[in-house]
C-alpha atoms as a PDB file:
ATOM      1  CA  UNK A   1     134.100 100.956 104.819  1.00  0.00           C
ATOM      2  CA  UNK A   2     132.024 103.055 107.493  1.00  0.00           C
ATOM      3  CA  UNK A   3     132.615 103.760 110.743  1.00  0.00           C
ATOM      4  CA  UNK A   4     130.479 103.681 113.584  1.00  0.00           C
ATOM      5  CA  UNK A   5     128.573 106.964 114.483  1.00  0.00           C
ATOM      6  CA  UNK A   6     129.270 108.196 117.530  1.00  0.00           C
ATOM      7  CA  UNK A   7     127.938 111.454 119.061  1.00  0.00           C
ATOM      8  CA  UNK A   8     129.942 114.526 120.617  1.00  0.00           C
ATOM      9  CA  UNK A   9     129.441 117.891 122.202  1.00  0.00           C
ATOM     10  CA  UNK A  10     129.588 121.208 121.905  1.00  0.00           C
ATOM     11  CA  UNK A  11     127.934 124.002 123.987  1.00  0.00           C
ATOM     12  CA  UNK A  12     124.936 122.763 124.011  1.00  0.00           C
ATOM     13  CA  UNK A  13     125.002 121.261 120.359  1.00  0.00           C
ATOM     14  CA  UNK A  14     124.824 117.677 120.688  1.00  0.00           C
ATOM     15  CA  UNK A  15     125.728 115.954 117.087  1.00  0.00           C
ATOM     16  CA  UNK A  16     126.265 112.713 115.641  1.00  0.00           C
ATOM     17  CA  UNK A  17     128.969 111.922 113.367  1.00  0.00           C
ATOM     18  CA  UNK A  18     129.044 109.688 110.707  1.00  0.00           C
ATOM     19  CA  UNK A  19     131.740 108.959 108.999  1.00  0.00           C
ATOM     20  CA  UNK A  20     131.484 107.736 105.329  1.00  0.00           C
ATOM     21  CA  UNK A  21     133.308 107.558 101.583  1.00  0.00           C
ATOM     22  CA  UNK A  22     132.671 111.075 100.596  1.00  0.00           C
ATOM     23  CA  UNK A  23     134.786 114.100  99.828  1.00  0.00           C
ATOM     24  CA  UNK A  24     133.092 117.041 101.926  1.00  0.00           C
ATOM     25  CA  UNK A  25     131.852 117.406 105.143  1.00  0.00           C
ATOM     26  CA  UNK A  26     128.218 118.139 105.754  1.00  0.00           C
ATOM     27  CA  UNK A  27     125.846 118.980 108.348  1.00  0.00           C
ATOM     28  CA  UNK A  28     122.206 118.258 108.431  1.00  0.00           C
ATOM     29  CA  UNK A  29     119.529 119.561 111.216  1.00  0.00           C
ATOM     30  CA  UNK A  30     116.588 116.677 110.798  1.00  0.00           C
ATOM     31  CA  UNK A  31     113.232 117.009 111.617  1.00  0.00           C
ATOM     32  CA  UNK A  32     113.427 115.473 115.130  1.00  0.00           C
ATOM     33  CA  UNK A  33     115.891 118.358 115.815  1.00  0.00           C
ATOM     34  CA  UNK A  34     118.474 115.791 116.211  1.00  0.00           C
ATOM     35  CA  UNK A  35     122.336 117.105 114.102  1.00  0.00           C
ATOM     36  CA  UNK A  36     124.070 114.845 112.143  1.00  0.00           C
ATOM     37  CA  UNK A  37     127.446 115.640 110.384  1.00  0.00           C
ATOM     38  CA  UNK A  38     128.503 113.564 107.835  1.00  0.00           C
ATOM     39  CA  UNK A  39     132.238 113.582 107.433  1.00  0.00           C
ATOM     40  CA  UNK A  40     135.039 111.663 105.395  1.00  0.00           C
ATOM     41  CA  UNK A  41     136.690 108.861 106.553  1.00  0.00           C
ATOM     42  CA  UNK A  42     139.953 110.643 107.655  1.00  0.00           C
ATOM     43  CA  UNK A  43     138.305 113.937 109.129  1.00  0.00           C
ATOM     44  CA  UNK A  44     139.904 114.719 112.294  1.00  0.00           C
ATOM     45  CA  UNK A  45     137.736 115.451 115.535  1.00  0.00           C
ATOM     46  CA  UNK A  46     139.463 118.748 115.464  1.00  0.00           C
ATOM     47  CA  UNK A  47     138.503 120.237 111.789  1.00  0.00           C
ATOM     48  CA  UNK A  48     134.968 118.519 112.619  1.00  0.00           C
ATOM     49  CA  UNK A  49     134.137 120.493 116.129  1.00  0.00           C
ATOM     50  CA  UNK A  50     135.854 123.722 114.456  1.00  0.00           C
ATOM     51  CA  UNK A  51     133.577 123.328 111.633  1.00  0.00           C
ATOM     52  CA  UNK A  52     130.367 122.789 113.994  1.00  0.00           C
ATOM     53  CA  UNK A  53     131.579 125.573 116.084  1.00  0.00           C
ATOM     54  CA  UNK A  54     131.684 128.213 112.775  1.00  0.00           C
ATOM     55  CA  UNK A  55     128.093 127.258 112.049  1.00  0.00           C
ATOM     56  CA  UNK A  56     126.837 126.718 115.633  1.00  0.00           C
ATOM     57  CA  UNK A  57     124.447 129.899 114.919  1.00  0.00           C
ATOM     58  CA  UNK A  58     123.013 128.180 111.911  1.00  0.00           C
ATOM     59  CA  UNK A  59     122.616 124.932 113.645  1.00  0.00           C
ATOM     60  CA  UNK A  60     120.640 126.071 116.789  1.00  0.00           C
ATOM     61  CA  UNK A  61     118.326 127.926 114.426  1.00  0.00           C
ATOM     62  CA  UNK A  62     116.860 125.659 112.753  1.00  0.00           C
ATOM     63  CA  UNK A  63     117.069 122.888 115.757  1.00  0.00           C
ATOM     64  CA  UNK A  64     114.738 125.395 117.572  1.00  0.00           C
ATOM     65  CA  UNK A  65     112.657 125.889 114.785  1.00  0.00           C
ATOM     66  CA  UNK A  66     112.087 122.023 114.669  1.00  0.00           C
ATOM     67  CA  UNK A  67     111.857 121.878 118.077  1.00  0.00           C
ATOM     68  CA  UNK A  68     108.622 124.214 118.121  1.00  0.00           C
ATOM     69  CA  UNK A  69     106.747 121.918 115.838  1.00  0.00           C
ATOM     70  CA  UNK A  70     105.410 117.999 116.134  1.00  0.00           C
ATOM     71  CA  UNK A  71     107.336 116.770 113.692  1.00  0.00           C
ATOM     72  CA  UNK A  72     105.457 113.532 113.458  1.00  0.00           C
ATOM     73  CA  UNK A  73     102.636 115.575 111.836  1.00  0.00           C
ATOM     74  CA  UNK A  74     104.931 117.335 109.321  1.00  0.00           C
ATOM     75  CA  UNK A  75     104.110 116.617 106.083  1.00  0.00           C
ATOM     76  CA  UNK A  76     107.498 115.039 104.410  1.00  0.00           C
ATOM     77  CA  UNK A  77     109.043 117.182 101.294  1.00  0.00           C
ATOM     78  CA  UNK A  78     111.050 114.436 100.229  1.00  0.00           C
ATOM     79  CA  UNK A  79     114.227 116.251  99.769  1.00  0.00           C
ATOM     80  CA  UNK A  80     117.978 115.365 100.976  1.00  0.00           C
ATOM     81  CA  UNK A  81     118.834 115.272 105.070  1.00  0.00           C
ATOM     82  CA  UNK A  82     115.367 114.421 105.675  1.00  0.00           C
ATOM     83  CA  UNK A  83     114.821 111.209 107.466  1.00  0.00           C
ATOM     84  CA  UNK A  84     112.468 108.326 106.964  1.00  0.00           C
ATOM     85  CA  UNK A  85     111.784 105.811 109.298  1.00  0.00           C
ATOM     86  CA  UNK A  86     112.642 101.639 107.880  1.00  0.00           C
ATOM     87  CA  UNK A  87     112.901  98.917 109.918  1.00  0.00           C
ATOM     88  CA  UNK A  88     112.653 101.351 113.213  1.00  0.00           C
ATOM     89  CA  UNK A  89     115.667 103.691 112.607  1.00  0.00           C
ATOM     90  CA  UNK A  90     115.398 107.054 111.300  1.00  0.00           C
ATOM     91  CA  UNK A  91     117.890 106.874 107.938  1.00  0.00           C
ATOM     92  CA  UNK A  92     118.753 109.838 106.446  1.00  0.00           C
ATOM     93  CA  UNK A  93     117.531 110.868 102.470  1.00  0.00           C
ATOM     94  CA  UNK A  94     120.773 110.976 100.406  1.00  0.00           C
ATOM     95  CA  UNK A  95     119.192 112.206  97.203  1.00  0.00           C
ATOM     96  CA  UNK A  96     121.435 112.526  93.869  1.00  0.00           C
ATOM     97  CA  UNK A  97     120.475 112.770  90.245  1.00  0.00           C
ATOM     98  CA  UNK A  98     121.043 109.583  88.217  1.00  0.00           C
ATOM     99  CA  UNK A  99     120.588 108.675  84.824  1.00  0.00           C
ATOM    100  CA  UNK A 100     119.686 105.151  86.417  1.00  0.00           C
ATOM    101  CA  UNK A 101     117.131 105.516  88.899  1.00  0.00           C
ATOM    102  CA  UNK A 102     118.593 103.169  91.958  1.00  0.00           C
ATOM    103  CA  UNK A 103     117.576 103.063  96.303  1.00  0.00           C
ATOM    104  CA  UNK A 104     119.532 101.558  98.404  1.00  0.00           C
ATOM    105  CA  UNK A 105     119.628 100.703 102.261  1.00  0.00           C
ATOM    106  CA  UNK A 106     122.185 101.478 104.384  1.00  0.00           C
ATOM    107  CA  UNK A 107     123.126 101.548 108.495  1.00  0.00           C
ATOM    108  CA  UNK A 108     122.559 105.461 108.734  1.00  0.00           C
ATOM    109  CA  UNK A 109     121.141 106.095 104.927  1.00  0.00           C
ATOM    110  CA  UNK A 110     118.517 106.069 102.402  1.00  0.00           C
ATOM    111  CA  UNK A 111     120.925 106.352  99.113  1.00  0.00           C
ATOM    112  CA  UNK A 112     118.288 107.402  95.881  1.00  0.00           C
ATOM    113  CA  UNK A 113     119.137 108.347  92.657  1.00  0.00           C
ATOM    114  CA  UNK A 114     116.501 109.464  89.706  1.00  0.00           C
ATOM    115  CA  UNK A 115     116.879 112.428  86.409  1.00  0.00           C
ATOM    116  CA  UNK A 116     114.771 114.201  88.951  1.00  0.00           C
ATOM    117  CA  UNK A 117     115.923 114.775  92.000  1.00  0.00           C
ATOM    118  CA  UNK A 118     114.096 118.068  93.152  1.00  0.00           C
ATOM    119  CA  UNK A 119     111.021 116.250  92.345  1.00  0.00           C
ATOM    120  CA  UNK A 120     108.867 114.958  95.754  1.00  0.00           C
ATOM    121  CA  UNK A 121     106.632 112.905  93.647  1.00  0.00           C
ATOM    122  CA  UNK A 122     109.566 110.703  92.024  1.00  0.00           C
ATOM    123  CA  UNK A 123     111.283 110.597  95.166  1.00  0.00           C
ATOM    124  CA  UNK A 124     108.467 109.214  97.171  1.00  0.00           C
ATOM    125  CA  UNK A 125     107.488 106.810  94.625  1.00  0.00           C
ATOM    126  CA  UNK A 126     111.303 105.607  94.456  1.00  0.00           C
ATOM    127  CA  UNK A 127     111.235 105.298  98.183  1.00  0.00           C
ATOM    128  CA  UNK A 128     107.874 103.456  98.623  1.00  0.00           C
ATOM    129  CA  UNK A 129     109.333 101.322  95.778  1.00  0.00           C
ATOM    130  CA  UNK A 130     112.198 100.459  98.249  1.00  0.00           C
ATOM    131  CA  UNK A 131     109.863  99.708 101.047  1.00  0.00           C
ATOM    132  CA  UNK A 132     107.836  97.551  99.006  1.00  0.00           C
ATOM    133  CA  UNK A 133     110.937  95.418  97.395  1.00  0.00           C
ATOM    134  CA  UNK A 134     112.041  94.980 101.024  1.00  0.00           C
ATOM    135  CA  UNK A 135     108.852  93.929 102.196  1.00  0.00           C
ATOM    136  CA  UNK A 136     108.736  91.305  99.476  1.00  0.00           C
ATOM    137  CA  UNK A 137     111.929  89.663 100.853  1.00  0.00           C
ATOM    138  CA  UNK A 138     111.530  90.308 104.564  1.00  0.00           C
ATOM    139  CA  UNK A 139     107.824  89.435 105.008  1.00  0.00           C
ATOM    140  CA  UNK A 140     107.705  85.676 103.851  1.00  0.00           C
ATOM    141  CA  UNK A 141     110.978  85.052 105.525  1.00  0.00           C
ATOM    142  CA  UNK A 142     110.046  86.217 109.082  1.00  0.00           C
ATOM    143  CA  UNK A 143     106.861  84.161 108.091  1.00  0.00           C
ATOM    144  CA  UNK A 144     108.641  81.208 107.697  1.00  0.00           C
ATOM    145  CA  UNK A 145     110.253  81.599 110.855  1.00  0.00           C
ATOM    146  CA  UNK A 146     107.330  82.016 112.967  1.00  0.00           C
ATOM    147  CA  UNK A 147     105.547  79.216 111.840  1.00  0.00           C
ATOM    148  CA  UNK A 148     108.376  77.102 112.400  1.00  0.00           C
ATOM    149  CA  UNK A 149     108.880  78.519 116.001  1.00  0.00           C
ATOM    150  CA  UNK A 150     105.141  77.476 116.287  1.00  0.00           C
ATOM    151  CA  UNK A 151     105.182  73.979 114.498  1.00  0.00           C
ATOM    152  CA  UNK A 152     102.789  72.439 117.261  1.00  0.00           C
ATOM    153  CA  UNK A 153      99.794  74.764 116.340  1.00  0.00           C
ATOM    154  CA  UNK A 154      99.753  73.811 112.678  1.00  0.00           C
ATOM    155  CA  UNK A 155      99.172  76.540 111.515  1.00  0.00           C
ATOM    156  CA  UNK A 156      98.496  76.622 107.508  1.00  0.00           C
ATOM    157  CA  UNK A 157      97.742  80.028 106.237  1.00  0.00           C
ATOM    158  CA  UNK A 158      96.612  79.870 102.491  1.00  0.00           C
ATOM    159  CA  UNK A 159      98.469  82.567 101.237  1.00  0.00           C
ATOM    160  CA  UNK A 160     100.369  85.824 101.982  1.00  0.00           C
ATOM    161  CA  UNK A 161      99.866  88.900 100.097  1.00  0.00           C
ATOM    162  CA  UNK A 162     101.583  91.874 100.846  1.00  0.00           C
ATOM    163  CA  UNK A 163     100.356  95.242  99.570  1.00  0.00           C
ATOM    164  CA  UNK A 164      99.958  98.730 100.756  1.00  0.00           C
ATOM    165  CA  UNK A 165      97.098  99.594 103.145  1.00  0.00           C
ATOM    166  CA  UNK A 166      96.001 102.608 104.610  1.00  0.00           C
ATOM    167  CA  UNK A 167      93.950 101.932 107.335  1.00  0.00           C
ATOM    168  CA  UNK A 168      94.855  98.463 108.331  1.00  0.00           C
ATOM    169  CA  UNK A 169      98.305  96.906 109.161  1.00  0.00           C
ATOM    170  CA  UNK A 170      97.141  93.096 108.558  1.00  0.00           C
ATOM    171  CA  UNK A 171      94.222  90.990 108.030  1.00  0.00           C
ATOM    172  CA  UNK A 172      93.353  87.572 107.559  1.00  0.00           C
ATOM    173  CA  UNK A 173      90.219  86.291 105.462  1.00  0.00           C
ATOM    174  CA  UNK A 174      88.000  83.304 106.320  1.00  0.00           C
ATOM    175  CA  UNK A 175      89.596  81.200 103.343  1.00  0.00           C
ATOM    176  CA  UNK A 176      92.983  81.417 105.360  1.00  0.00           C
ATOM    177  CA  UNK A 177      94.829  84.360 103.287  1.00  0.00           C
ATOM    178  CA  UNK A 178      97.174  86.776 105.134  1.00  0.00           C
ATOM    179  CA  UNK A 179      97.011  90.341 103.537  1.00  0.00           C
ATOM    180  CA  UNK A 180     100.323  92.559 105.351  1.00  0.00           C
ATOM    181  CA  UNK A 181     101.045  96.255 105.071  1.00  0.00           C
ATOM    182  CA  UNK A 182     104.195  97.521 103.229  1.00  0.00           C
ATOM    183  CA  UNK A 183     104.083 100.040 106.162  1.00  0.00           C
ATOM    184  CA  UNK A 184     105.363  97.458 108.824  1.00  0.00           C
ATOM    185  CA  UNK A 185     108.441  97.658 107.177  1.00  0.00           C
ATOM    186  CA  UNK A 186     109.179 101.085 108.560  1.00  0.00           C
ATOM    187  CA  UNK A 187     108.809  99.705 112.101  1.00  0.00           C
ATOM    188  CA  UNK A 188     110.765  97.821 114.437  1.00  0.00           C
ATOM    189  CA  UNK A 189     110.885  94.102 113.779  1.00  0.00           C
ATOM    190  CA  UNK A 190     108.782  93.342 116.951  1.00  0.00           C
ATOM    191  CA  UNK A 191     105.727  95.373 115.504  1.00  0.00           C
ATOM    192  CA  UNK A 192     106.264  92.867 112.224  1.00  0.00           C
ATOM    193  CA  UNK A 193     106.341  89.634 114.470  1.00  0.00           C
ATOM    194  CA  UNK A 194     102.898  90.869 116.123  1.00  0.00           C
ATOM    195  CA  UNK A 195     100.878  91.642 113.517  1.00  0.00           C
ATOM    196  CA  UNK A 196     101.912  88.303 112.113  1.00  0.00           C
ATOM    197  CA  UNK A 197     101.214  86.394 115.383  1.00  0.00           C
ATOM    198  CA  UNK A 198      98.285  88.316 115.517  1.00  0.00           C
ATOM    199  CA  UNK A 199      96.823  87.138 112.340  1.00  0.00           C
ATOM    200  CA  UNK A 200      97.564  83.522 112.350  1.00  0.00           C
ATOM    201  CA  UNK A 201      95.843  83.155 115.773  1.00  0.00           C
ATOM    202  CA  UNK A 202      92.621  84.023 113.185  1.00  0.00           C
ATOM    203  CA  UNK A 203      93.454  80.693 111.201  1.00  0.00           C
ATOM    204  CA  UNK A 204      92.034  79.129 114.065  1.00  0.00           C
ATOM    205  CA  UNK A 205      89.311  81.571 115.627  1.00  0.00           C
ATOM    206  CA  UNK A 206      88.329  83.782 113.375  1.00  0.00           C
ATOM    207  CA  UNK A 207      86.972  86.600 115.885  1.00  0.00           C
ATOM    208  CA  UNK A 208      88.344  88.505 118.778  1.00  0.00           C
ATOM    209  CA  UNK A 209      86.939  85.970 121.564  1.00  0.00           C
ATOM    210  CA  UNK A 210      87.938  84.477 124.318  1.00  0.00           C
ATOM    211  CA  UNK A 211      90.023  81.671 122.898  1.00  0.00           C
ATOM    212  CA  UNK A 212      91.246  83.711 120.327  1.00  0.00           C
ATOM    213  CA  UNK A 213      92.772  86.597 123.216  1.00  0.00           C
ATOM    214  CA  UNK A 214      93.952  83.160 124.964  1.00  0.00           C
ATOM    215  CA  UNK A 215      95.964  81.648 122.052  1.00  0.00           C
ATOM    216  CA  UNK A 216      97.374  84.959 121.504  1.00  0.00           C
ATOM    217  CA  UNK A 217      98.764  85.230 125.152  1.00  0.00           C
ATOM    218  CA  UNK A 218     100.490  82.368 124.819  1.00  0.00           C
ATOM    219  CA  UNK A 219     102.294  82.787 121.634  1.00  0.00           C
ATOM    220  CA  UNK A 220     103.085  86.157 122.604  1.00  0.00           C
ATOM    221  CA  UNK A 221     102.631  87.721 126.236  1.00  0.00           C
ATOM    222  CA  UNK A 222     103.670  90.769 125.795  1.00  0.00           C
ATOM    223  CA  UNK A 223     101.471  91.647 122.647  1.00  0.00           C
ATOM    224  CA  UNK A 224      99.363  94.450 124.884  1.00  0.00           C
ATOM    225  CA  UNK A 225     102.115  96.446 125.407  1.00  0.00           C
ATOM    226  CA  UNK A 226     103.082  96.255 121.577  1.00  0.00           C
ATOM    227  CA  UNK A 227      99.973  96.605 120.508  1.00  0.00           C
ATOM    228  CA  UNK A 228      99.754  99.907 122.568  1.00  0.00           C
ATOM    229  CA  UNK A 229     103.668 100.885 121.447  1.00  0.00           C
ATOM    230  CA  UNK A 230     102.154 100.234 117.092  1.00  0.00           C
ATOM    231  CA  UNK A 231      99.383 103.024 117.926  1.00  0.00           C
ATOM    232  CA  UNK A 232     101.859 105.688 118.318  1.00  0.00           C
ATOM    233  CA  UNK A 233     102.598 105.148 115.162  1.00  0.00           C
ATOM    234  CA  UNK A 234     100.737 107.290 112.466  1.00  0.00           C
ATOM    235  CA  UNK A 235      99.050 105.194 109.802  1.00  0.00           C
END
């Protein structure tokens, strides 16, 4: 069982709590300068702000050090209280060593364990392992969805293949085959529903023309303003 996180005060220390199975209390400053202290289940508020409190020096520190750099840009090191972005929240790296190398997904947590845990290499390939194993399940089944919200436009896409690309979040050939990025899967659902909308309008005009801008207005109105919110993102 896990509670909900909730986030308190102190000075000016703002910190999120998250309470979890574990035997020690931690605190983490992430890259967005945002502190999160991960406590057992039956940690009082008390021990918890007196603990914050003892390292309050430490923790404003290294919040202002983030706070002085984009850290959008910063290259990730892979390592423990480091977040990644899935599925538009910013979970935090729990990295442990393992004899069986496992990822899991959580509310508030990446979970990863590999024989190599200092190693960035492994841990990014473990974690872009993840992504792709959840794109695989999530992809077809929001899919599925869309074309049946759309049923009256027919629409019969050939195929879907889902694979990682670089400079490109979707595409759709002339033979009818949908080609999505494992990177969507990092965003916010609505970004996913888009790019999907956005490519089966091409079953039926296979260009950015007129009728093509006017079939994608009316499956989905708002797709300027989330087609301007997915180029914040860096790709």
């Amino acid at each position: 069982m896990v509670k909900e996180q909730q986030i308190y005060q102190l000075h000016n220390i703002e910190y999120r709590i998250i309470y979890s199975r574990r035997r020690t209390l931690g605190i983490s400053v992430l890259p967005d300068s945002s502190v999160v202290v991960r406590a057992p289940l039956r940690s009082s508020l008390k021990t918890i702000s007196r603990i914050v409190q003892e390292k309050e020096a430490w923790i404003i520190r290294h919040r202002d050090e983030y706070r002085k750099k984009d850290y959008r840009k910063l290259n990730s090191s892979f390592v423990s209280g480091e977040t990644q972005l899935f599925r538009g929240k910013e979970l935090v790296l729990e990295i442990s060593e393992s004899k069986k190398q496992f990822i899991r997904f959580s509310e508030s947590a990446i979970e990863l364990g590999l024989e190599n845990p200092s190693d960035p290499l492994s841990v990014k390939r473990l974690i872009y392992k993840g992504f792709t194993i959840e794109a695989l399940k999530v992809y077809p089944e929001k899919l599925a969805s869309l074309l049946k919200i759309y049923e009256n436009q027919s629409f019969k896409p050939a195929s879907l293949t889902i694979r990682s690309m670089r400079s490109r979040w979707g595409s759709c050939s002339k033979q009818g085959r949908i080609t999505l990025s494992t990177e969507l899967i990092k965003l916010p659902d609505v970004f996913l529903d888009y790019v999907i909308i956005h490519e089966l309008c091409h079953l039926k005009h296979h260009n950015h023309g007129k009728e093509y801008y006017k079939l994608l207005t009316e499956l989905f109105p708002d797709w300027k303003k989330v087609r301007k919110g997915l180029r914040d993102y860096i790709h």
